[in-house]
C-alpha atoms as a PDB file:
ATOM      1  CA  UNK A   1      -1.183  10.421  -7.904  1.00  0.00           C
ATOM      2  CA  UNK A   2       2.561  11.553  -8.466  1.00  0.00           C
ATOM      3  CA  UNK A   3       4.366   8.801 -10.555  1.00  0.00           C
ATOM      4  CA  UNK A   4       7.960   9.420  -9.091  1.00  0.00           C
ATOM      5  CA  UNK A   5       6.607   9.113  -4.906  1.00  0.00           C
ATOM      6  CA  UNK A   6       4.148   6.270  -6.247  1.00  0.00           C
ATOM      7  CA  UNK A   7       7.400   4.504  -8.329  1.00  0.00           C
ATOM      8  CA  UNK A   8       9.615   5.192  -5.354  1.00  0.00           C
ATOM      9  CA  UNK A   9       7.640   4.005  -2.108  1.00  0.00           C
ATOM     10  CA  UNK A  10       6.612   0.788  -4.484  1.00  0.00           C
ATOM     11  CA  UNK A  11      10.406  -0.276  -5.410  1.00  0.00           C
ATOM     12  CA  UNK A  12      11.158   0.206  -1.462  1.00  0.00           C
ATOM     13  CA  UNK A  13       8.510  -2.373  -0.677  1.00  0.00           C
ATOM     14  CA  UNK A  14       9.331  -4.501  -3.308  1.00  0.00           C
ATOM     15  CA  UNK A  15      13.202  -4.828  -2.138  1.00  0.00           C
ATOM     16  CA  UNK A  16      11.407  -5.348   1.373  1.00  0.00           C
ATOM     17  CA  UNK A  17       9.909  -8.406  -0.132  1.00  0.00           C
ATOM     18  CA  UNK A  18       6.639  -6.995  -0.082  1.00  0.00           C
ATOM     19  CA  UNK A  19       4.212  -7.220  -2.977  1.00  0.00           C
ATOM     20  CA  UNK A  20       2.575  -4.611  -3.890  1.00  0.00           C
ATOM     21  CA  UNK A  21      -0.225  -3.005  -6.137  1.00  0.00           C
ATOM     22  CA  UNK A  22      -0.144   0.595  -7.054  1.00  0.00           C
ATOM     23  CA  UNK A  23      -2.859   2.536  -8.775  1.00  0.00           C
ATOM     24  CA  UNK A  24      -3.050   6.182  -9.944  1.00  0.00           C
ATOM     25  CA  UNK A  25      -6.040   7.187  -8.877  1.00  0.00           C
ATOM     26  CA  UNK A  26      -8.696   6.372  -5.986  1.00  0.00           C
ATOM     27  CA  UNK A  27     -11.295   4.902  -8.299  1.00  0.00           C
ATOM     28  CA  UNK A  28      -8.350   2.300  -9.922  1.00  0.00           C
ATOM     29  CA  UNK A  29      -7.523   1.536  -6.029  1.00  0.00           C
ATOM     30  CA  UNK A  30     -11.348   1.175  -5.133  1.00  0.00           C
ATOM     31  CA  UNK A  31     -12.171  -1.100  -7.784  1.00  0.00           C
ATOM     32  CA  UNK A  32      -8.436  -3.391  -6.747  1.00  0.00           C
ATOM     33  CA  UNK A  33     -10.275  -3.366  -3.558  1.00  0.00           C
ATOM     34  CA  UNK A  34     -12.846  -4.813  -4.734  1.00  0.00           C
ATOM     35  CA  UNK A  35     -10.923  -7.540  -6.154  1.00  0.00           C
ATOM     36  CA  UNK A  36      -9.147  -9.042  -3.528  1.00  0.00           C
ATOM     37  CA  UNK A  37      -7.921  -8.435   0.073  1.00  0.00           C
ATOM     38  CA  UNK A  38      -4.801  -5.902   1.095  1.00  0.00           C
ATOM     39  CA  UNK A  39      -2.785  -6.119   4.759  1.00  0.00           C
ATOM     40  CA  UNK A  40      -2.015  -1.869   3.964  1.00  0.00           C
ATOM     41  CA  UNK A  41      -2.893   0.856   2.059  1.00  0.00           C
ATOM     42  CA  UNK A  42      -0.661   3.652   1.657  1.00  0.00           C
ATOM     43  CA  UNK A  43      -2.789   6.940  -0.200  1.00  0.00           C
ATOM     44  CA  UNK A  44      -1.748  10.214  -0.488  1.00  0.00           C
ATOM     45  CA  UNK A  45      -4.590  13.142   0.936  1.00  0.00           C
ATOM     46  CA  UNK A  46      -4.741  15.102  -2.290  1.00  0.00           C
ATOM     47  CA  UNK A  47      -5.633  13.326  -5.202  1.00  0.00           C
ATOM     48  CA  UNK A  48      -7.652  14.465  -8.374  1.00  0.00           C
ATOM     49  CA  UNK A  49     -11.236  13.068  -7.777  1.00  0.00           C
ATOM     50  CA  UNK A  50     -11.771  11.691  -4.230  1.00  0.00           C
ATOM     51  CA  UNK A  51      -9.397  13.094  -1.493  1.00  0.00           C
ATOM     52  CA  UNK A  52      -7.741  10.350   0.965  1.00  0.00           C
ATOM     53  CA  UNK A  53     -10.303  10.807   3.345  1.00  0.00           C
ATOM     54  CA  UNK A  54     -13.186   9.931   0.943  1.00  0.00           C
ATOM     55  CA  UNK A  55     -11.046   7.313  -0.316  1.00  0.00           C
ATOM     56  CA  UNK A  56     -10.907   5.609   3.167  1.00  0.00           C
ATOM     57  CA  UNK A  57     -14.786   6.178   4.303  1.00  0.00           C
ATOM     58  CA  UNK A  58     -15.152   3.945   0.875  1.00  0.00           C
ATOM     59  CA  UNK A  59     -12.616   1.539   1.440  1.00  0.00           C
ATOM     60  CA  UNK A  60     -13.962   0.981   4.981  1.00  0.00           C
ATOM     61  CA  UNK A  61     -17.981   0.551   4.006  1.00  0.00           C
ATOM     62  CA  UNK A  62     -16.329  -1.972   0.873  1.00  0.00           C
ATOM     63  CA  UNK A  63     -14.135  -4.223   3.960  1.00  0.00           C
ATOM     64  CA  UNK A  64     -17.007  -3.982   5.780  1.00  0.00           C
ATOM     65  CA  UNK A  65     -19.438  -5.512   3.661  1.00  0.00           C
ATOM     66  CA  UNK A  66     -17.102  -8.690   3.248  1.00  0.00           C
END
């Protein structure tokens, strides 16, 4: 949810040849989720809305269902 760690950890994958999709919130990642198929998922434990924790418990029941 902060713009300068979120900016930061996604230009250091990017020049690690990575790609990469950011979102600012756990409902925007949950719904890219939904969309397609990610290798990692980097979230922070504190965001506004669902915590990290919630954010994972729905992320695993979505993979799961695939």
């Amino acid at each position: 949810d902060d713009d300068l760690v979120r900016k930061s950890v996604q230009n250091i994958l990017i020049k690690a040849g990575y790609g990469v999709t950011c979102t600012q919130d756990a409902n925007r990642a949950i719904d890219e989720i939904r969309k397609q198929d990610f290798d990692l998922i980097v979230s922070d434990i504190r965001m506004p809305g669902k915590n990290g924790v919630e954010t994972v418990r729905e992320i695993r029941r979505i993979v799961s269902q695939h």
